[in-house]
PDB file of N, CA and C in Angstrom:
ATOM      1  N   UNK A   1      70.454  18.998-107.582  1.00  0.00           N
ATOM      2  CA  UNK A   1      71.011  19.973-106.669  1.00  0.00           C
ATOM      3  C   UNK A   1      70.713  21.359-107.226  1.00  0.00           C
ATOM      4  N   UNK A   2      69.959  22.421-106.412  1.00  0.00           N
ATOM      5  CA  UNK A   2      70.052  23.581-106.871  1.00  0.00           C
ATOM      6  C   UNK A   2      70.648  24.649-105.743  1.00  0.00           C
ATOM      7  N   UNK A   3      71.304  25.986-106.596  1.00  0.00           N
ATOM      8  CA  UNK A   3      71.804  26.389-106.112  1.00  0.00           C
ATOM      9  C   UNK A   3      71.428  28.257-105.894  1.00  0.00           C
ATOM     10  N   UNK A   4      71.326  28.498-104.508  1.00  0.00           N
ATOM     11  CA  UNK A   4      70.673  29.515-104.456  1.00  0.00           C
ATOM     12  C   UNK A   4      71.412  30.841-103.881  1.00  0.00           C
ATOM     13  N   UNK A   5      71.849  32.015-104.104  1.00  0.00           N
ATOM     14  CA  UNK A   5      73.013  32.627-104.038  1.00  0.00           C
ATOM     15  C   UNK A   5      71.828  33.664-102.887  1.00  0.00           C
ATOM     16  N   UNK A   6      71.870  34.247-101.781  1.00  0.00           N
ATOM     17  CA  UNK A   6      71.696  34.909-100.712  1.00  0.00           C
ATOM     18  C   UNK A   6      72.792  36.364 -99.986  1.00  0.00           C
ATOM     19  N   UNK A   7      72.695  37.133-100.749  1.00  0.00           N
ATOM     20  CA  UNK A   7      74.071  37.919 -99.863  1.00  0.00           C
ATOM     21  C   UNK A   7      75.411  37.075-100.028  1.00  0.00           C
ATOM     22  N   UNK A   8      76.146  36.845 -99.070  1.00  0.00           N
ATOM     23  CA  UNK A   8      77.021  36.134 -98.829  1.00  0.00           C
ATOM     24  C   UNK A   8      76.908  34.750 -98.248  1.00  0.00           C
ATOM     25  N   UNK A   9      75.481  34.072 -98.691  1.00  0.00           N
ATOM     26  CA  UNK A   9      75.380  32.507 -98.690  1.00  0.00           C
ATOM     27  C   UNK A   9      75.201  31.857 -99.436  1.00  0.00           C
ATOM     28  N   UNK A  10      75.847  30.959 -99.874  1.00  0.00           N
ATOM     29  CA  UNK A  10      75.097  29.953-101.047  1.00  0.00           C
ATOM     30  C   UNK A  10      74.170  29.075-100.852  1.00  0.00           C
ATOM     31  N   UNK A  11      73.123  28.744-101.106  1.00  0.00           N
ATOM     32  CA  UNK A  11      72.554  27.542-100.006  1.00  0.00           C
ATOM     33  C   UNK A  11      72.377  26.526-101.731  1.00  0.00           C
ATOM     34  N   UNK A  12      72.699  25.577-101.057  1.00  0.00           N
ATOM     35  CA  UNK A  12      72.679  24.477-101.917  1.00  0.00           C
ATOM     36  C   UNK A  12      71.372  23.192-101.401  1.00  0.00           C
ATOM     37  N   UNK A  13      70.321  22.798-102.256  1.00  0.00           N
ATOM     38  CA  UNK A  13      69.114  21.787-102.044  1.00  0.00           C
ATOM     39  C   UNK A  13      69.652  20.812-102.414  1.00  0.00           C
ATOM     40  N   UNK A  14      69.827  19.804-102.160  1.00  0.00           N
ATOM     41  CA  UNK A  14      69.722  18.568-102.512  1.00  0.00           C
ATOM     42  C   UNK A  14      68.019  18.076-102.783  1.00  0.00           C
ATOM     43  N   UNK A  15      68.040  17.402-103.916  1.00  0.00           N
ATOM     44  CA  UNK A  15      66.430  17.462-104.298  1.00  0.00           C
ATOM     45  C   UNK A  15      66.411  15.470-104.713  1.00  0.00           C
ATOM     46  N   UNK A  16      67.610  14.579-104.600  1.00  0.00           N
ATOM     47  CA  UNK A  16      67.728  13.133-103.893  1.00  0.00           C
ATOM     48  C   UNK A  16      68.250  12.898-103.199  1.00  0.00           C
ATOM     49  N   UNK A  17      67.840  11.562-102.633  1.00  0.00           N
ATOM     50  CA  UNK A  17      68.991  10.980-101.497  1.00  0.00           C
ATOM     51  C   UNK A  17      70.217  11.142-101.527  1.00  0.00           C
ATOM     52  N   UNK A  18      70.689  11.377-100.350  1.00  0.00           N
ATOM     53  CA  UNK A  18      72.224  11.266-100.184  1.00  0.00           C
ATOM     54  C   UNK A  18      72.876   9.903-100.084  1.00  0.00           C
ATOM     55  N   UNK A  19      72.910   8.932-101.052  1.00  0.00           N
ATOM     56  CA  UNK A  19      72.846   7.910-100.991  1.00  0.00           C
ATOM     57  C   UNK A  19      74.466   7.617-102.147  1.00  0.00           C
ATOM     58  N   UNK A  20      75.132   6.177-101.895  1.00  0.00           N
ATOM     59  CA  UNK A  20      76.288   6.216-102.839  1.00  0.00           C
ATOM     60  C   UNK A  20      75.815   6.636-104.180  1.00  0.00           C
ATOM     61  N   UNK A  21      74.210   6.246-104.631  1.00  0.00           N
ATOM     62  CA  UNK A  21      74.266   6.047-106.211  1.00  0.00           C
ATOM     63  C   UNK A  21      74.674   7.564-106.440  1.00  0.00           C
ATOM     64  N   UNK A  22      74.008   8.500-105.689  1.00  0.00           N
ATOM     65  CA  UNK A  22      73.695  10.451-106.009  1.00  0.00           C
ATOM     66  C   UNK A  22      74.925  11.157-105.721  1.00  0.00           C
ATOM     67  N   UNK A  23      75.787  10.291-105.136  1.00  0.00           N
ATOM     68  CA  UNK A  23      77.170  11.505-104.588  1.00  0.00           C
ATOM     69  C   UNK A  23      77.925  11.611-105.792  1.00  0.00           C
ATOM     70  N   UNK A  24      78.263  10.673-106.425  1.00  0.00           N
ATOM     71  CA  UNK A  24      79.291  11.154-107.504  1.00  0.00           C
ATOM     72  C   UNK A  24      78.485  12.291-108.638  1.00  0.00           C
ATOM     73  N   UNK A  25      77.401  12.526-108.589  1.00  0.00           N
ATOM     74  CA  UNK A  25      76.994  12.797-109.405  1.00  0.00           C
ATOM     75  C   UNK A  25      76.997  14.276-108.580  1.00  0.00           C
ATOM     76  N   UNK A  26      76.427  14.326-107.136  1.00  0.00           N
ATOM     77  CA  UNK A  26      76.440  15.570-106.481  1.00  0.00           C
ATOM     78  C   UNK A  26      77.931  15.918-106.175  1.00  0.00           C
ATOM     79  N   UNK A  27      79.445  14.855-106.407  1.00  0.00           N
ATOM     80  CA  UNK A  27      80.260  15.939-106.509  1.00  0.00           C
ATOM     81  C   UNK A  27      80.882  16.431-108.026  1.00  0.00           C
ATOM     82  N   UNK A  28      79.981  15.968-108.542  1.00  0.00           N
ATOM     83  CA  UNK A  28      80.654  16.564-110.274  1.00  0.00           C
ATOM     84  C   UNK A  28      79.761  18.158-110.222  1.00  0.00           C
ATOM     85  N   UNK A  29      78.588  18.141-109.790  1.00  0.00           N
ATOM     86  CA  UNK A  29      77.522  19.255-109.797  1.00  0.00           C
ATOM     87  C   UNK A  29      78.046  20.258-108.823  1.00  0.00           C
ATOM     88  N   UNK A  30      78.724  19.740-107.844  1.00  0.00           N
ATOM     89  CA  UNK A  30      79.134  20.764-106.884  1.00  0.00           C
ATOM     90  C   UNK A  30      80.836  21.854-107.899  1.00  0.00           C
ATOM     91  N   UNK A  31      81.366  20.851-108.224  1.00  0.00           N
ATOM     92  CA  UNK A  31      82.547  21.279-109.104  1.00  0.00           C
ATOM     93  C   UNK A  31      82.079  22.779-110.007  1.00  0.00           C
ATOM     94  N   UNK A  32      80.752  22.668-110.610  1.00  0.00           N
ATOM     95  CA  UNK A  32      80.111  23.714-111.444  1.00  0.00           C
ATOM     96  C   UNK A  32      79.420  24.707-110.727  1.00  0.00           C
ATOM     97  N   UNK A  33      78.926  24.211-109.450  1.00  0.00           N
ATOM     98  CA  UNK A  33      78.246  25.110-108.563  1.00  0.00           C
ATOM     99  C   UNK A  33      79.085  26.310-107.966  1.00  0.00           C
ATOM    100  N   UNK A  34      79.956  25.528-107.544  1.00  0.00           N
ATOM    101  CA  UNK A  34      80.714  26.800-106.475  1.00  0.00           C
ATOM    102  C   UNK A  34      82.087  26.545-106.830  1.00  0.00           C
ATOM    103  N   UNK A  35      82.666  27.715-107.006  1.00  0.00           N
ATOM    104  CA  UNK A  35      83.743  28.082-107.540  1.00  0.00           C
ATOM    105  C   UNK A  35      84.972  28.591-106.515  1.00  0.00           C
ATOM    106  N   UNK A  36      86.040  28.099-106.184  1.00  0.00           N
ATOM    107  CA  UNK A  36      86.274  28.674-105.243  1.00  0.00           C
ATOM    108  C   UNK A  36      86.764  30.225-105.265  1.00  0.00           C
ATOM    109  N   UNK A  37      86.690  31.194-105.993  1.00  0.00           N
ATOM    110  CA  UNK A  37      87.173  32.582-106.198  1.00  0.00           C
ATOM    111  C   UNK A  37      85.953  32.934-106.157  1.00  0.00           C
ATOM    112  N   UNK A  38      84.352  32.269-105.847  1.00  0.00           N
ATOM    113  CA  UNK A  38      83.726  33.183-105.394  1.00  0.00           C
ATOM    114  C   UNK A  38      83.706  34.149-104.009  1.00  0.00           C
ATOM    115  N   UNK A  39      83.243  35.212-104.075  1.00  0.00           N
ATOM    116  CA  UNK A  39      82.999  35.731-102.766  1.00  0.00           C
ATOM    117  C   UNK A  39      81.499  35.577-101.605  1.00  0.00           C
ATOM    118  N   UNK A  40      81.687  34.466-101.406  1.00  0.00           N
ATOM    119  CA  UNK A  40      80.943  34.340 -99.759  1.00  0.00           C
ATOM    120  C   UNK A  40      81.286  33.670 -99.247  1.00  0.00           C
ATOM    121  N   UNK A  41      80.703  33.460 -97.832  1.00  0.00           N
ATOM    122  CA  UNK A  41      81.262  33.174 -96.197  1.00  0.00           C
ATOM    123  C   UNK A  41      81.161  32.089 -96.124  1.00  0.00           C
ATOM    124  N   UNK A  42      79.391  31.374 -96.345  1.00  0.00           N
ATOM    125  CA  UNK A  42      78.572  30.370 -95.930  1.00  0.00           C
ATOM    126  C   UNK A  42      78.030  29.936 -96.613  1.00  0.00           C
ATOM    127  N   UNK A  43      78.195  28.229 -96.368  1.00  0.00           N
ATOM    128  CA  UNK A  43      77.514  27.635 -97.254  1.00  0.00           C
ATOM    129  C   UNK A  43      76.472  26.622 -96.744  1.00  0.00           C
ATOM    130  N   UNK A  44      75.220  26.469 -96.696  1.00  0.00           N
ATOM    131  CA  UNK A  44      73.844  25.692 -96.376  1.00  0.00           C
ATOM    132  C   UNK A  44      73.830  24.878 -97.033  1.00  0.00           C
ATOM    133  N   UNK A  45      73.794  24.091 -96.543  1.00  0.00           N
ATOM    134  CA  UNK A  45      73.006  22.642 -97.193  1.00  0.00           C
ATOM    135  C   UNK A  45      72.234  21.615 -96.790  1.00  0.00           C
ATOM    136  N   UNK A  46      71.019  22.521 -97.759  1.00  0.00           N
ATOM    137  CA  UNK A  46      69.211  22.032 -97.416  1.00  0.00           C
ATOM    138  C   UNK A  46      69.354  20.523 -97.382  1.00  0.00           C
ATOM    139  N   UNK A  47      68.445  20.126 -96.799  1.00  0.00           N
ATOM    140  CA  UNK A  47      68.632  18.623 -97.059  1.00  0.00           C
ATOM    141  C   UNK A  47      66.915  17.765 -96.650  1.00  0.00           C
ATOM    142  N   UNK A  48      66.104  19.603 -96.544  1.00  0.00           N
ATOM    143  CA  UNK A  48      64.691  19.703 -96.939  1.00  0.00           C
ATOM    144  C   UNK A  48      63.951  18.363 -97.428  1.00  0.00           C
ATOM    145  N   UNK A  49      64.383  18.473 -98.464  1.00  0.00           N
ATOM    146  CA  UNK A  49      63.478  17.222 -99.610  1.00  0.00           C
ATOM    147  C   UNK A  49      64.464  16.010 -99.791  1.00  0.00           C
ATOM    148  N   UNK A  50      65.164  15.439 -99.136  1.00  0.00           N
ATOM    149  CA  UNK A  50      65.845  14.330 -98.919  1.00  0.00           C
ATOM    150  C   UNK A  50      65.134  13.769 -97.461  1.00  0.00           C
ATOM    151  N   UNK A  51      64.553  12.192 -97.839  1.00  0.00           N
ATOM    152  CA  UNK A  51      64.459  11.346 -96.740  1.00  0.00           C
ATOM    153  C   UNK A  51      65.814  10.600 -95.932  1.00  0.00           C
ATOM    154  N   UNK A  52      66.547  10.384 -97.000  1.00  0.00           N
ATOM    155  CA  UNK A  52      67.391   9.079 -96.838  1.00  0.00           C
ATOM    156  C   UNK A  52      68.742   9.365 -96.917  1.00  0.00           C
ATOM    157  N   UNK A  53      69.837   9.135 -96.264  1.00  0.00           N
ATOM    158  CA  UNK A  53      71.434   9.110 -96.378  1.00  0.00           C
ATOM    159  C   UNK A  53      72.031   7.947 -96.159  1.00  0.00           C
ATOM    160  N   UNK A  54      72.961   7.499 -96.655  1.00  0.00           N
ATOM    161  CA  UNK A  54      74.024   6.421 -96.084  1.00  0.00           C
ATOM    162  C   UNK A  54      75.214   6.806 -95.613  1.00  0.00           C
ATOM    163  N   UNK A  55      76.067   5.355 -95.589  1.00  0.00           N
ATOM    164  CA  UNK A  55      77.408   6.229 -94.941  1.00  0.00           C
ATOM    165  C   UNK A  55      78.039   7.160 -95.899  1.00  0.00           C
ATOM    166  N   UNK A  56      78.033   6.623 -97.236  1.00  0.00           N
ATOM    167  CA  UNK A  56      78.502   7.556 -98.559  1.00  0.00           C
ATOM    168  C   UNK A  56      78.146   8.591 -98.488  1.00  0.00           C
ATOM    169  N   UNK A  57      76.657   8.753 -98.448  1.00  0.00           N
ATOM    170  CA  UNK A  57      76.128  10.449 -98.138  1.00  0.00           C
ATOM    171  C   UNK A  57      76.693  11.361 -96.695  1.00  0.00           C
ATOM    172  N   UNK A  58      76.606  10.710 -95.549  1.00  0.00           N
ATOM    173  CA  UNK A  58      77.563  11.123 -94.546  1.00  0.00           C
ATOM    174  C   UNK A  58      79.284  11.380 -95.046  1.00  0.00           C
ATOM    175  N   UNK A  59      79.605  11.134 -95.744  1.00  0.00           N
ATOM    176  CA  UNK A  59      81.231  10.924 -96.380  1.00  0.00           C
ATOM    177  C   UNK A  59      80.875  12.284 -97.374  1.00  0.00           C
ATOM    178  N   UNK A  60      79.828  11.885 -97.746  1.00  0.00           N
ATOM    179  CA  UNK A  60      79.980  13.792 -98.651  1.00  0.00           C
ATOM    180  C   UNK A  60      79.739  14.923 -97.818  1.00  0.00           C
ATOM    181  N   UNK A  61      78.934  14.523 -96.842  1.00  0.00           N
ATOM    182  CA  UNK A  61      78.524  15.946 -95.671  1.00  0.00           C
ATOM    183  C   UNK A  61      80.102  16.378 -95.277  1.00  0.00           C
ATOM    184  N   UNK A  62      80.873  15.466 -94.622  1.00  0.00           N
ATOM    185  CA  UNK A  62      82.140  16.048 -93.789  1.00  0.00           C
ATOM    186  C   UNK A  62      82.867  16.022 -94.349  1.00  0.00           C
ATOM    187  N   UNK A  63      82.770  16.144 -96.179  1.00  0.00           N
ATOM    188  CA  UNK A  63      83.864  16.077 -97.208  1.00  0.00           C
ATOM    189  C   UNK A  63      84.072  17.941 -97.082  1.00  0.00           C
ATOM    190  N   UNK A  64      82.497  17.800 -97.479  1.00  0.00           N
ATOM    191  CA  UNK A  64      82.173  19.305 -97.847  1.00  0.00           C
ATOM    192  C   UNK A  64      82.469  20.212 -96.627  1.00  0.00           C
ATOM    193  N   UNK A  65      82.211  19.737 -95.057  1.00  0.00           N
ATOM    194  CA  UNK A  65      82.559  20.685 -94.501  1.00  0.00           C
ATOM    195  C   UNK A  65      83.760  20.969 -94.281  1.00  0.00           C
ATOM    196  N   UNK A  66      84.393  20.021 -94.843  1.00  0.00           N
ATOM    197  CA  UNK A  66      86.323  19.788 -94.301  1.00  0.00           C
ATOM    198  C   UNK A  66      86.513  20.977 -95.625  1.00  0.00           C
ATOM    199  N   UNK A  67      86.104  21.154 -96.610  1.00  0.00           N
ATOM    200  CA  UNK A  67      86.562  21.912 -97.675  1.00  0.00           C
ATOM    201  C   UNK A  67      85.823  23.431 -97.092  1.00  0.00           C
ATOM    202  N   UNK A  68      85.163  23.663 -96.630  1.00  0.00           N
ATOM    203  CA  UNK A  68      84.491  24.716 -96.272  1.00  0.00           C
ATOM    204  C   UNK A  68      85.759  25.542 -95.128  1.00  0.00           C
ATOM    205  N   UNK A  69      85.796  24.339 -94.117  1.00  0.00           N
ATOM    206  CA  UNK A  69      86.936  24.524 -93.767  1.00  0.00           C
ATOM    207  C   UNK A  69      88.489  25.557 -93.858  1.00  0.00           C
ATOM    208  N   UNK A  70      88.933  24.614 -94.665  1.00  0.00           N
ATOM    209  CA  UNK A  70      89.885  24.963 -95.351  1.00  0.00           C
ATOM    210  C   UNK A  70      89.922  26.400 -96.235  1.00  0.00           C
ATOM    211  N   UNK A  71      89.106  26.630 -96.860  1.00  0.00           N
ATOM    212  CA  UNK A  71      88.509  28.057 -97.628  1.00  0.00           C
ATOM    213  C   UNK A  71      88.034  28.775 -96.760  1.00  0.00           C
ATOM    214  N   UNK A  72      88.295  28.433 -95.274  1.00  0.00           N
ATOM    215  CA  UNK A  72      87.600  29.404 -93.982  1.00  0.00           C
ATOM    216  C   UNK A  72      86.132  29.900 -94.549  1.00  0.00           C
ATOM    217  N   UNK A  73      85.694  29.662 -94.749  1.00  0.00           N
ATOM    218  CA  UNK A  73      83.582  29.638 -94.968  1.00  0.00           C
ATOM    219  C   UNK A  73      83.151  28.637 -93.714  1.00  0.00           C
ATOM    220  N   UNK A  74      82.209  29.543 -93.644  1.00  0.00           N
ATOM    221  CA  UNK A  74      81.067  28.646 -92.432  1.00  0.00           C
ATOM    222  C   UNK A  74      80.354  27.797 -93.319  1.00  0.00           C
ATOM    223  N   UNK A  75      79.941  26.560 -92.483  1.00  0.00           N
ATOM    224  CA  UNK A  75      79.052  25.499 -92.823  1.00  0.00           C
ATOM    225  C   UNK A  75      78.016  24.939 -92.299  1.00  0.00           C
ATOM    226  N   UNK A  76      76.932  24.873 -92.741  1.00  0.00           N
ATOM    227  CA  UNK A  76      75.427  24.881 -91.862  1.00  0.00           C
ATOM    228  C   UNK A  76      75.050  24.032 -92.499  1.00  0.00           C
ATOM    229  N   UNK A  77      74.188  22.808 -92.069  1.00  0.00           N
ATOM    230  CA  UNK A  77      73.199  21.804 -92.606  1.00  0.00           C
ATOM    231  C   UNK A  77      71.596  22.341 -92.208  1.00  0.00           C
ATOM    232  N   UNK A  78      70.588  22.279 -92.982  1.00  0.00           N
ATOM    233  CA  UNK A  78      69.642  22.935 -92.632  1.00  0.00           C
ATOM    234  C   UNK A  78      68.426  21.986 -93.104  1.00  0.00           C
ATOM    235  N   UNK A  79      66.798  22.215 -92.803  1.00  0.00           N
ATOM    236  CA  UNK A  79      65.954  21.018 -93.145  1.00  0.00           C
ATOM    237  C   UNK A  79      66.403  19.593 -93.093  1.00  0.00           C
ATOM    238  N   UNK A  80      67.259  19.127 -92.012  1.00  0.00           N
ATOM    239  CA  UNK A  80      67.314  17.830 -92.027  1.00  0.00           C
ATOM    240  C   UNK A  80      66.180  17.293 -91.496  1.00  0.00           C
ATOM    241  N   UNK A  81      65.632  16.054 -91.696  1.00  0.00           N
ATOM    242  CA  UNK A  81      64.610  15.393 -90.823  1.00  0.00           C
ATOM    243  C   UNK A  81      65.463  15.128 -89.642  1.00  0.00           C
ATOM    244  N   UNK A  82      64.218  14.470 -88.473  1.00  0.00           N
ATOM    245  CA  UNK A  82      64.417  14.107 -87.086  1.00  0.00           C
ATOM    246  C   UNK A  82      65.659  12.863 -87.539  1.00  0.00           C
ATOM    247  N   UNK A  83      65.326  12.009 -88.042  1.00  0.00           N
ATOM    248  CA  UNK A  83      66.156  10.652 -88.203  1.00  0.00           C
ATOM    249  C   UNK A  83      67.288  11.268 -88.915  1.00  0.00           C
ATOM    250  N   UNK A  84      67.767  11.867 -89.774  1.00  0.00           N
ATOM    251  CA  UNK A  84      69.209  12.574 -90.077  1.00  0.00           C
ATOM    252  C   UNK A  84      69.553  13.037 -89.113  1.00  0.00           C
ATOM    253  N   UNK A  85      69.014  14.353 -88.809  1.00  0.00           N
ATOM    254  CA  UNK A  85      69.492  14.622 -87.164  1.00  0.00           C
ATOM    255  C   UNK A  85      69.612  14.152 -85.989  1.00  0.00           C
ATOM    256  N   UNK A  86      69.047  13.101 -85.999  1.00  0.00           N
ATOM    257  CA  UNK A  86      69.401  12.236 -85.022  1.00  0.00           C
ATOM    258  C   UNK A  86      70.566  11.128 -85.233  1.00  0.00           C
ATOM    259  N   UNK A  87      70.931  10.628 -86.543  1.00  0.00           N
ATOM    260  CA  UNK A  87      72.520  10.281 -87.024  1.00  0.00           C
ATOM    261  C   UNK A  87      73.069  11.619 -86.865  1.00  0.00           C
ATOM    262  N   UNK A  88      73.857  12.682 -86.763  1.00  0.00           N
ATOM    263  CA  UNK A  88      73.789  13.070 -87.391  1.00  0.00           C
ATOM    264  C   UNK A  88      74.877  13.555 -86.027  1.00  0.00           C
ATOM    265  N   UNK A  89      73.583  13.248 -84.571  1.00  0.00           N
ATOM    266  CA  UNK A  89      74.360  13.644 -83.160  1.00  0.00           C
ATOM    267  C   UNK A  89      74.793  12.351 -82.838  1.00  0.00           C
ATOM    268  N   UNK A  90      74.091  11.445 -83.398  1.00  0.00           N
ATOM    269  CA  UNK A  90      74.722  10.338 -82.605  1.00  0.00           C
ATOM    270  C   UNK A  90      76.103  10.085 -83.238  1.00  0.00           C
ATOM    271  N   UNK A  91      76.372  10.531 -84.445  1.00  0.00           N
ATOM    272  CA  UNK A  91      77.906  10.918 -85.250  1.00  0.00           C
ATOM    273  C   UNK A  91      78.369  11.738 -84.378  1.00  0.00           C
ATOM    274  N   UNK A  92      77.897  12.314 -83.365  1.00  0.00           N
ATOM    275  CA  UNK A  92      78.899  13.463 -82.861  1.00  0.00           C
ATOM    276  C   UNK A  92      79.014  14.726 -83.892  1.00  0.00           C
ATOM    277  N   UNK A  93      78.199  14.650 -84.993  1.00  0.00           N
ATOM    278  CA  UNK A  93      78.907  15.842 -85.960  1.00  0.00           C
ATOM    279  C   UNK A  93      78.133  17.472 -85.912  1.00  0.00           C
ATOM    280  N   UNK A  94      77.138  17.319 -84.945  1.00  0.00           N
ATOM    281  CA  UNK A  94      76.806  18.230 -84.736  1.00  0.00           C
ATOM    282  C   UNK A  94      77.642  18.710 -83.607  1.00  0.00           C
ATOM    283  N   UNK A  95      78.618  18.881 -83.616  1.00  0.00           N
ATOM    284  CA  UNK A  95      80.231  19.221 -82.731  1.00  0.00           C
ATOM    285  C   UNK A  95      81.011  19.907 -83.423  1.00  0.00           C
ATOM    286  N   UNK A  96      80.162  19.977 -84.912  1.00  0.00           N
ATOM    287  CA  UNK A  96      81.588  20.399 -86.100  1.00  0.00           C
ATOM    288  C   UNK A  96      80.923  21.296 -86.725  1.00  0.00           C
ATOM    289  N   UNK A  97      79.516  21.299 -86.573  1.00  0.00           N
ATOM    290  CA  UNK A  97      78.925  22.346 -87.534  1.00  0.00           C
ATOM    291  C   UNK A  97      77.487  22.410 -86.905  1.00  0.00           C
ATOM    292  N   UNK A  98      77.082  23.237 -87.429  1.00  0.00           N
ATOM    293  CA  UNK A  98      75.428  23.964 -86.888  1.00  0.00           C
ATOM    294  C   UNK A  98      74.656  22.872 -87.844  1.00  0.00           C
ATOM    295  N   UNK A  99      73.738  22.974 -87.394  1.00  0.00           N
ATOM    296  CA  UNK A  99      72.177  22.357 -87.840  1.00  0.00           C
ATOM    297  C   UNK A  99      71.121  23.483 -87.610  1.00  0.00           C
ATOM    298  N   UNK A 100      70.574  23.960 -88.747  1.00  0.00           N
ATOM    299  CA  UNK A 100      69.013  25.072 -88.689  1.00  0.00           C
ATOM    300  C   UNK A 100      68.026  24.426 -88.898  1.00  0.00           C
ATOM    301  N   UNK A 101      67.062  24.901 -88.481  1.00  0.00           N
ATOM    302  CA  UNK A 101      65.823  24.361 -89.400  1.00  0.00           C
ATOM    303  C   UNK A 101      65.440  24.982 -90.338  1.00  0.00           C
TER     304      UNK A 101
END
């Protein structure tokens, strides 16, 4: 996971699958990444160089936006492939948050 600071965005890459083995590991990395007494709005998350998600990886997407949430910050998923984005509506969850390219 790298993390890229923009004005008032953080955009965060995921650089493996969103898969059960990578989440615990992407939420110990997120713990060090973003802090919540930082100051910005929005937070991206590339998902560029990832082919693959499961339901676990879906369980970290609407973890993170439920916390984004809560800290009132916007939440954007961005570089998903066609087949993520296409789970992604058929989740209905593009109802809850933006998708960019």
């Amino acid at each position: 996971m790298e993390k890229q600071i923009n004005g008032d965005r953080i955009k965060l890459t995921l650089t493996e699958g969103l898969t059960a083995n990578n989440v615990p590991k992407f939420n110990e990395s997120l713990k060090q990444l973003i802090k919540p007494e930082e100051a910005y709005k929005a937070l991206i998350l590339d998902l560029s160089q990832i082919d693959n998600i499961d339901s676990v990886g879906v369980t970290f997407v609407i973890s993170l936006f439920k916390q984004m949430k809560r800290n009132e910050k916007a939440f954007k998923v961005s570089g998903a492939s066609d087949d993520i984005i296409s789970l992604f509506k058929l989740m209905k969850l593009d109802q809850f948050f933006e998708m960019i390219e």
